[in-house]
N, C-alpha and C. Protein backbone atom coordinates (compact mmCIF):
# COMPACT_ATOMS: atom_id res chain seq x y z
N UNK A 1 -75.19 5.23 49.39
CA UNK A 1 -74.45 6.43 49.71
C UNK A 1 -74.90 6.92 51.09
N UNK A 2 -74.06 7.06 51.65
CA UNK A 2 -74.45 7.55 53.29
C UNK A 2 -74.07 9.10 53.23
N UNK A 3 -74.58 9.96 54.36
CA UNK A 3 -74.07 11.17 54.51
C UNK A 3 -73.59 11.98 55.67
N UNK A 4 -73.10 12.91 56.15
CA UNK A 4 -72.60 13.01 57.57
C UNK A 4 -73.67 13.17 58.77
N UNK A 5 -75.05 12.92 58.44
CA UNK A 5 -75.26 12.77 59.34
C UNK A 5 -75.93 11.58 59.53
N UNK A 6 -76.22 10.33 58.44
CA UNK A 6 -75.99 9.05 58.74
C UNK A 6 -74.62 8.75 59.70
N UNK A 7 -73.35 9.33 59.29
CA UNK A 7 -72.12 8.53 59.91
C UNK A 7 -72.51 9.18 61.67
N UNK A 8 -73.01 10.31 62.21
CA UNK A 8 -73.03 10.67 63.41
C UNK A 8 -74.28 9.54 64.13
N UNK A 9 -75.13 9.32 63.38
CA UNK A 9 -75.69 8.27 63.97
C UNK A 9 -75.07 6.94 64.11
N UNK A 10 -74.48 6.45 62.64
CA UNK A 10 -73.96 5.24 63.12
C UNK A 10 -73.17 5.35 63.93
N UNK A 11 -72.52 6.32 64.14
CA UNK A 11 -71.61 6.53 65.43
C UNK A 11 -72.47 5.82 66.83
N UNK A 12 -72.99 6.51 67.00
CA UNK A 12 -74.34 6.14 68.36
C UNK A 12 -74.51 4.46 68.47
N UNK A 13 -74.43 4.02 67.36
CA UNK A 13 -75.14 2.25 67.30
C UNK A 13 -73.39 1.68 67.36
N UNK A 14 -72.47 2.32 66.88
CA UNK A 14 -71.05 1.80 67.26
C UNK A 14 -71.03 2.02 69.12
N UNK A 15 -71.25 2.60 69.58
CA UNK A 15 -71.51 3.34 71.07
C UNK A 15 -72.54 2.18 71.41
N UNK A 16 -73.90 1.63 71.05
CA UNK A 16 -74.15 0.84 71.78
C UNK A 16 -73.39 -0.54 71.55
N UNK A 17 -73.11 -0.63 70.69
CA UNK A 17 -71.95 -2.00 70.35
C UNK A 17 -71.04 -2.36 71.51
N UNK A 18 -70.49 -0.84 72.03
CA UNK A 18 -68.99 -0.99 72.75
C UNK A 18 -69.90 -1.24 73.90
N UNK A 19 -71.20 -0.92 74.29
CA UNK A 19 -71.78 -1.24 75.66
C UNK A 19 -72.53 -2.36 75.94
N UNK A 20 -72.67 -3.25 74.63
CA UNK A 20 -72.71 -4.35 74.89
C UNK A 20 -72.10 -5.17 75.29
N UNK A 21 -70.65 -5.02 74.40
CA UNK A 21 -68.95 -5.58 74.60
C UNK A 21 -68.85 -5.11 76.46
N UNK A 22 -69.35 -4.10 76.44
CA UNK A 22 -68.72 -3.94 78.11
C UNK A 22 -70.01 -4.88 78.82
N UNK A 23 -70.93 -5.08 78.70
CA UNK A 23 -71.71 -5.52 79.69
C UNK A 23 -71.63 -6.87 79.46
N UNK A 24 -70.85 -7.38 78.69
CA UNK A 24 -70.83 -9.37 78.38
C UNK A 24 -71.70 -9.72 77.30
N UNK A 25 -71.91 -8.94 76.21
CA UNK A 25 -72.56 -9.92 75.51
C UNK A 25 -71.48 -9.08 73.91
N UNK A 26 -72.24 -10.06 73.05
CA UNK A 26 -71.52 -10.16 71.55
C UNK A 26 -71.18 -8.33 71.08
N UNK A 27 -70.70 -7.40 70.53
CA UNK A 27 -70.57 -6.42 70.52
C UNK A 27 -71.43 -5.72 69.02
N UNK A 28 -72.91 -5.83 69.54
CA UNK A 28 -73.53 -5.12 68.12
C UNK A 28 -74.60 -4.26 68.86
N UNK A 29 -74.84 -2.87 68.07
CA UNK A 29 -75.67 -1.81 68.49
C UNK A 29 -76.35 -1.30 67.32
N UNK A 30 -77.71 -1.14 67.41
CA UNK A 30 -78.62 -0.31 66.81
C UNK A 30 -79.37 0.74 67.36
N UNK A 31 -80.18 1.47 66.51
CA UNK A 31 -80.56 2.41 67.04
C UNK A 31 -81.59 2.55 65.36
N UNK A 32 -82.87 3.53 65.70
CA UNK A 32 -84.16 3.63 64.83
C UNK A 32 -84.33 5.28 65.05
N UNK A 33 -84.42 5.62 63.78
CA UNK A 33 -84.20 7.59 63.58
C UNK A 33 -85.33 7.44 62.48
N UNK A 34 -85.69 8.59 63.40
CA UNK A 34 -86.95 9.61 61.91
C UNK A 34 -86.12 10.26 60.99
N UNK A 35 -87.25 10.59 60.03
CA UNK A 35 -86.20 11.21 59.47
C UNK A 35 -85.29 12.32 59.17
N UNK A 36 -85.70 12.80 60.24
CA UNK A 36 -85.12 14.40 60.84
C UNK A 36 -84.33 13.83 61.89
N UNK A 37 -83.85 12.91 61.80
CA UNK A 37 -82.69 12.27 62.90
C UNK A 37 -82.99 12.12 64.09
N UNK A 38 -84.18 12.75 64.86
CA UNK A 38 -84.46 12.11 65.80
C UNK A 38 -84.77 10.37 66.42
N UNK A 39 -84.12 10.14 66.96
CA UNK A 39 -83.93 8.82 68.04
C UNK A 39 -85.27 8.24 68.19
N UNK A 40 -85.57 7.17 67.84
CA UNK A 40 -87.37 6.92 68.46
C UNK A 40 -86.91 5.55 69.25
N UNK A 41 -85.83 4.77 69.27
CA UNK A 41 -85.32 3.88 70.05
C UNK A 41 -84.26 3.20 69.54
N UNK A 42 -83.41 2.71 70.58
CA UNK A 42 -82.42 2.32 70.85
C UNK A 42 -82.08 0.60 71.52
N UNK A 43 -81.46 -0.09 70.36
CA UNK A 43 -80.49 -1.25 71.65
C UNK A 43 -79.48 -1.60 71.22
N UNK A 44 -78.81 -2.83 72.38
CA UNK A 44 -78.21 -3.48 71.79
C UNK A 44 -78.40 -5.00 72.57
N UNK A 45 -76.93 -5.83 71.30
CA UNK A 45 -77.27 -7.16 71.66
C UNK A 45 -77.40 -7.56 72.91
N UNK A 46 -78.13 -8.52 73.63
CA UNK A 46 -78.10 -8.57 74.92
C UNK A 46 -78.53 -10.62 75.09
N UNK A 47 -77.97 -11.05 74.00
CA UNK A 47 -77.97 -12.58 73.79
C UNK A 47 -77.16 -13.56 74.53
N UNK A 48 -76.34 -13.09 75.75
CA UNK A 48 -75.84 -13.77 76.54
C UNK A 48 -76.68 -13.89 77.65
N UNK A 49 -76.49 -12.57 78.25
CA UNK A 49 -77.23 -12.12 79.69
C UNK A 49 -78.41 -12.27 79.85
N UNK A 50 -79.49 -12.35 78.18
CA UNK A 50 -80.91 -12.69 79.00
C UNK A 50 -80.92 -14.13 77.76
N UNK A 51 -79.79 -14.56 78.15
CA UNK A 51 -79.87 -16.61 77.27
C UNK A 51 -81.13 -16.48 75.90
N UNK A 52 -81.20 -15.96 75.28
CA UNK A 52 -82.30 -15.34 74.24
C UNK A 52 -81.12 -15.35 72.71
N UNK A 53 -81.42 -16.30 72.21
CA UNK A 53 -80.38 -16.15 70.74
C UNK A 53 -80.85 -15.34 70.08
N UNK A 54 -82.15 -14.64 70.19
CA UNK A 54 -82.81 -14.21 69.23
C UNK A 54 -83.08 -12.15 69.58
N UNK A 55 -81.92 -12.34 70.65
CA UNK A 55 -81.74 -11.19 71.72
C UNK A 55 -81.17 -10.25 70.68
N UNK A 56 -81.20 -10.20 69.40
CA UNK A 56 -80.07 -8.89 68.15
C UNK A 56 -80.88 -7.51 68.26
N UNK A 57 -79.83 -6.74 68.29
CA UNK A 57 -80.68 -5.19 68.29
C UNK A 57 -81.66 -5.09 67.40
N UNK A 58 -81.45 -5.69 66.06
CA UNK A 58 -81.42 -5.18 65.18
C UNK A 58 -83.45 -6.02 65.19
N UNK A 59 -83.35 -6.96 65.46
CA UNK A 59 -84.33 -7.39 65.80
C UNK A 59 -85.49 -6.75 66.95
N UNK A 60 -84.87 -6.48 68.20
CA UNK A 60 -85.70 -5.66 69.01
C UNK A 60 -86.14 -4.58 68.45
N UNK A 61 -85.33 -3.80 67.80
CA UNK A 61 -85.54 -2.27 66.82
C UNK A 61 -86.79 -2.95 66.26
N UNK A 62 -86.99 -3.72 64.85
CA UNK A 62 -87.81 -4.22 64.41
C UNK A 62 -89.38 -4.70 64.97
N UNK A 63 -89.37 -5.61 66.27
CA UNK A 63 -90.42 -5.64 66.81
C UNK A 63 -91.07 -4.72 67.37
N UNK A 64 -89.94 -3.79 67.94
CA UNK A 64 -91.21 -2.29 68.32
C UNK A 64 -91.48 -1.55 67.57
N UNK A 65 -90.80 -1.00 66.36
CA UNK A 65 -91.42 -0.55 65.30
C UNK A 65 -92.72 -1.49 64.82
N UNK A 66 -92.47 -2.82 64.36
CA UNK A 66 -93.66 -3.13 64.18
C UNK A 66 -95.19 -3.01 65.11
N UNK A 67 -94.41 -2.53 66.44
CA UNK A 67 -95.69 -2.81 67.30
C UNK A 67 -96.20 -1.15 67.84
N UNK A 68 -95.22 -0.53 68.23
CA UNK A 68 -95.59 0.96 68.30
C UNK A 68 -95.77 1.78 67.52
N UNK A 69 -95.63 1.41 65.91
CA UNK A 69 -95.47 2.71 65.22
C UNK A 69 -96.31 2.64 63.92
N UNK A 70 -97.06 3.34 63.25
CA UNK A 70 -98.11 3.18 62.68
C UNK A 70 -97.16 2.56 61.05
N UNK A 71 -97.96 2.23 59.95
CA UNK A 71 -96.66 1.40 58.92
C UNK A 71 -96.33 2.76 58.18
N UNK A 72 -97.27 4.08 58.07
CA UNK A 72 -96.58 4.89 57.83
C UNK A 72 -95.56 5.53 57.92
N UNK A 73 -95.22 5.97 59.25
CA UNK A 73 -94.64 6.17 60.31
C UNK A 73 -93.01 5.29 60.10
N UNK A 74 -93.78 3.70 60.31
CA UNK A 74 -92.07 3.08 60.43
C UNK A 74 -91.35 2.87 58.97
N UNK A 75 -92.65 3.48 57.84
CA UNK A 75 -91.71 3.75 56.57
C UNK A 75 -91.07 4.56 56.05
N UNK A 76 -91.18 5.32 57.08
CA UNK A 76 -90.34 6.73 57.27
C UNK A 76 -88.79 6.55 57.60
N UNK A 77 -88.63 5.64 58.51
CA UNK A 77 -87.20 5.13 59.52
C UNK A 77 -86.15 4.55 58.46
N UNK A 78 -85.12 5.05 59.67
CA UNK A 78 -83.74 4.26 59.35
C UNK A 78 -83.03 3.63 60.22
N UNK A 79 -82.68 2.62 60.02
CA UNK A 79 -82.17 1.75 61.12
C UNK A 79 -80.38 1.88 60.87
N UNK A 80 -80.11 2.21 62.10
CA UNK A 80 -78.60 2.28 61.86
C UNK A 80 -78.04 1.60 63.20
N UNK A 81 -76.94 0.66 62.05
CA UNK A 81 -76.54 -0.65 63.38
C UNK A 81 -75.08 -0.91 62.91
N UNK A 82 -74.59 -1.21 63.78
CA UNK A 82 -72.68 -1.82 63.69
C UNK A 82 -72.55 -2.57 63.09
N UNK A 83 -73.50 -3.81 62.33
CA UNK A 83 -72.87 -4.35 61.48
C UNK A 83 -74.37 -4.75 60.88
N UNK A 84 -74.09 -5.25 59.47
CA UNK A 84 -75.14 -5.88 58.33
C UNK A 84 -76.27 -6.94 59.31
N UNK A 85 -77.58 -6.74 59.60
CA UNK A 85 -78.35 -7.50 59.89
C UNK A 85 -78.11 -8.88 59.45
N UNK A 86 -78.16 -9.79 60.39
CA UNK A 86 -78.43 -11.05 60.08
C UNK A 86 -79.60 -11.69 59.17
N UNK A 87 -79.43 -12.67 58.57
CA UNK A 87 -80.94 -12.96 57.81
C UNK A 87 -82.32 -13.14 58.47
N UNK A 88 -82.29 -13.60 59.62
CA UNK A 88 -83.26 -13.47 60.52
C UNK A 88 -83.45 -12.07 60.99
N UNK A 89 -83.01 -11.13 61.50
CA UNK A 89 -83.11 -9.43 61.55
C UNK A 89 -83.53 -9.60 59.98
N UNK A 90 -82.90 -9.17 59.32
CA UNK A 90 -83.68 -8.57 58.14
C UNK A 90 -84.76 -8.91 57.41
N UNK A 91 -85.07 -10.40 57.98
CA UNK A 91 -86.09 -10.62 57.87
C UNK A 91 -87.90 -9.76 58.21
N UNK A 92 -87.25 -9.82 60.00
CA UNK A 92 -88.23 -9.18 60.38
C UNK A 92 -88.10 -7.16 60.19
N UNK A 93 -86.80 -7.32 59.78
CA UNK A 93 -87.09 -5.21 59.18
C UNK A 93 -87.97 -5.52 58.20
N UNK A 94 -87.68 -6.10 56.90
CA UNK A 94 -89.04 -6.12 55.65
C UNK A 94 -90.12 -6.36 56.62
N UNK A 95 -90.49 -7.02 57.38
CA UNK A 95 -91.81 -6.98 57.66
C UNK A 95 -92.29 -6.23 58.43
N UNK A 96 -91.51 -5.10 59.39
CA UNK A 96 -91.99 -4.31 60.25
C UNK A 96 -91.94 -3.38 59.26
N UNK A 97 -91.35 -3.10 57.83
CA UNK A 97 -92.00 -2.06 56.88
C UNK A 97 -90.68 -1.05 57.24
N UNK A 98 -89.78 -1.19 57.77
CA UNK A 98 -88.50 -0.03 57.90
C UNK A 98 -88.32 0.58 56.80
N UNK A 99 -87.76 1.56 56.04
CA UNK A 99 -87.34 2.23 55.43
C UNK A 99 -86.11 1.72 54.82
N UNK A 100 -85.09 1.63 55.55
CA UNK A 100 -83.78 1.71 55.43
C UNK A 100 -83.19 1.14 56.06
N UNK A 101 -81.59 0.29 55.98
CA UNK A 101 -80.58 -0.16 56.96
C UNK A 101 -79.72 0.99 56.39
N UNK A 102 -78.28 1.22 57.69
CA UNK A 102 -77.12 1.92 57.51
C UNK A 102 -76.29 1.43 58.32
N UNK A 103 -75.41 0.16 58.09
CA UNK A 103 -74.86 -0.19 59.08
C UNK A 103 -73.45 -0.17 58.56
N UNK A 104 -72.24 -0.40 59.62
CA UNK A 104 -70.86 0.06 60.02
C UNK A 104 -70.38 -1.10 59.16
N UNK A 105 -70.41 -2.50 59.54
CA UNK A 105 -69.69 -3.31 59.14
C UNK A 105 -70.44 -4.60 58.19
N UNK A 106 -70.09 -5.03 57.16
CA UNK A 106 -71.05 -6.11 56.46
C UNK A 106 -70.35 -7.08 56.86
N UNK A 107 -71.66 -8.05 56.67
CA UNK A 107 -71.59 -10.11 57.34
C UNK A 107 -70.22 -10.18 57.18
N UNK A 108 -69.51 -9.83 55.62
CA UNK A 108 -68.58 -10.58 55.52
C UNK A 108 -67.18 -9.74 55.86
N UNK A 109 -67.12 -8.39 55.96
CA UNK A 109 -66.31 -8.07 56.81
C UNK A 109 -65.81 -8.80 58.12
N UNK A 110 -67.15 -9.18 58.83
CA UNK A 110 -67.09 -9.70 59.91
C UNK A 110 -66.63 -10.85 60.06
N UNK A 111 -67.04 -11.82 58.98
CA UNK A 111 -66.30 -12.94 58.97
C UNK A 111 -64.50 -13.23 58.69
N UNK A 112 -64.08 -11.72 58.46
CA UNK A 112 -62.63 -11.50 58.55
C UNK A 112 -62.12 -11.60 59.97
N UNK A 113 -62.74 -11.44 60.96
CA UNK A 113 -62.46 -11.20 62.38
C UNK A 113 -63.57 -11.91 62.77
N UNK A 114 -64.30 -12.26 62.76
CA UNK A 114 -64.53 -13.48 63.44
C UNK A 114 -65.19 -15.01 62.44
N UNK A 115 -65.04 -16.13 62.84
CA UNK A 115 -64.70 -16.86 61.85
C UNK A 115 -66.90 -17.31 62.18
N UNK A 116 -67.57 -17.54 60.80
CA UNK A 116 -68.42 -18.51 60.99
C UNK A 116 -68.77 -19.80 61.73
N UNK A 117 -69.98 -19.31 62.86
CA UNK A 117 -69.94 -20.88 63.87
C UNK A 117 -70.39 -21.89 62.94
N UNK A 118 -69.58 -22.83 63.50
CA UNK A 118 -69.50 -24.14 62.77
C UNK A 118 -71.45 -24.54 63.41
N UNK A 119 -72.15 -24.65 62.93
CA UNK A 119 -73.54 -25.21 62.73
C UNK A 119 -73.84 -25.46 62.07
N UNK A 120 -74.22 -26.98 62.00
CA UNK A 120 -74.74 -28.09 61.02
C UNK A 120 -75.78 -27.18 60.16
N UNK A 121 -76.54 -27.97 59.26
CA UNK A 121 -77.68 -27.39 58.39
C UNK A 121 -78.79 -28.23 58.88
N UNK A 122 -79.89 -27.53 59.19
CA UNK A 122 -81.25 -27.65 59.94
C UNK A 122 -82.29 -28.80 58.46
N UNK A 123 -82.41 -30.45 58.90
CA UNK A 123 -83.15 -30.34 57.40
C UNK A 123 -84.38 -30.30 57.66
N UNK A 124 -85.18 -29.79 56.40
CA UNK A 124 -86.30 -29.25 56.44
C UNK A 124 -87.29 -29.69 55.83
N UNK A 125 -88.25 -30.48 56.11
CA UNK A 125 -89.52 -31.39 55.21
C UNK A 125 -90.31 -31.31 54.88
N UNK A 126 -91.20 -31.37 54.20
CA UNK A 126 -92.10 -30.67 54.02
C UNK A 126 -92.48 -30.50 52.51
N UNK A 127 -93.40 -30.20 52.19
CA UNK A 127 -94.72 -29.73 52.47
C UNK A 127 -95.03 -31.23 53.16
N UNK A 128 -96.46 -31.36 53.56
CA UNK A 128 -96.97 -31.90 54.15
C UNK A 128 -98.50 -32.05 54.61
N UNK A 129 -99.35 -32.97 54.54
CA UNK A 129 -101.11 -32.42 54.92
C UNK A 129 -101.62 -31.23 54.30
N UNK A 130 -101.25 -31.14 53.23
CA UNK A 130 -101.68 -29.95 52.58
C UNK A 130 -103.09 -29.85 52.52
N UNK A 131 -103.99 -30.79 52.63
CA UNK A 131 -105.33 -30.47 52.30
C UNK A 131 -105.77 -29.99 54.33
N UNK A 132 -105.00 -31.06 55.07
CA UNK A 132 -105.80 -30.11 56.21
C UNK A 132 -104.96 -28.75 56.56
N UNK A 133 -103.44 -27.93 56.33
CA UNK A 133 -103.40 -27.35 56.88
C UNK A 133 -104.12 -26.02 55.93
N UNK A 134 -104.32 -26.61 54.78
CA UNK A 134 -105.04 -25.77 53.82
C UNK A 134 -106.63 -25.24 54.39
N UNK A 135 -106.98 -26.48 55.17
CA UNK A 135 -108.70 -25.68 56.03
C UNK A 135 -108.02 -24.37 56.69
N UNK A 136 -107.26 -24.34 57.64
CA UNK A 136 -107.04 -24.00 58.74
C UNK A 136 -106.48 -22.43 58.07
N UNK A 137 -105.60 -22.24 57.16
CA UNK A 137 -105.33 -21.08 56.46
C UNK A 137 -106.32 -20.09 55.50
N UNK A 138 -107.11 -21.56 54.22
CA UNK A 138 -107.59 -20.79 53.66
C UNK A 138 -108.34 -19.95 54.18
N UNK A 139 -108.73 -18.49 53.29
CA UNK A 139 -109.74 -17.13 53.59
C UNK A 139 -109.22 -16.01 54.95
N UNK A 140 -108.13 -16.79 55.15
CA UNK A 140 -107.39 -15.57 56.16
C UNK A 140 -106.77 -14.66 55.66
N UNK A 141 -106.07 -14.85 53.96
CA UNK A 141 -105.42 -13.38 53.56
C UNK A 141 -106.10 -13.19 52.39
N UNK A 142 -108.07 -13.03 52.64
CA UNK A 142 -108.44 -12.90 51.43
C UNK A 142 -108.88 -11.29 52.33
């Protein structure tokens, strides 16, 4: 359930969307609010212009929360963005400890207007050397 002053923010992350669309790159905007609605930062996509696939707002939001903001602090936040985080973004929101998503449009809305890039499936092998990469890990998340 969103409320009117979730929609005035997502407004703002639709606003950086359209200024991405104007500056050449894919058209998605976020933006990171306390919870008294104040702004603690702002982007958008910028995955053309600096050749960076990994350039999503929604992602930059994420790494500086994880890096500027205490985990208290960024469990306070709400992230409000133009469309449903990608699995990689939402990846890294669970781990920067965010609060919340509130975004405009979901994956599959999107895939109404724009169609899924055709990319193969990545295969993946593994496990592997388990006893040495097991030195090298164990007692680090004791």
């Amino acid at each position: 359930m969103t409320t009117p002053d979730d929609h005035a923010l997502l407004r703002q992350a639709i606003e950086l969307a359209a200024e991405a669309r104007a500056g050449g790159n894919p058209p998605f905007g976020s933006l990171l609010a306390a919870p008294d609605g104040t702004i603690l930062a702002e982007a958008h996509n910028t995955t053309l212009t600096d050749r960076d696939v990994t350039a999503h707002p929604e992602l930059k939001l994420a790494r500086w929360a994880a890096r500027e903001l205490d985990a208290a602090t960024a469990a306070e936040t709400t992230m409000y963005t133009s469309c449903q985080p990608c699995e990689m973004c939402a990846a890294v929101i669970r781990r920067a400890g965010l609060r919340r998503v509130v975004f405009a449009l979901s994956a599959e809305q999107l895939l109404d207007i724009r169609p899924a890039p055709d990319q193969p499936a990545v295969p993946e092998i593994g496990p592997a050397l388990l006893e040495e990469v097991r030195e090298v890990v164990a007692g680090y998340y004791r």
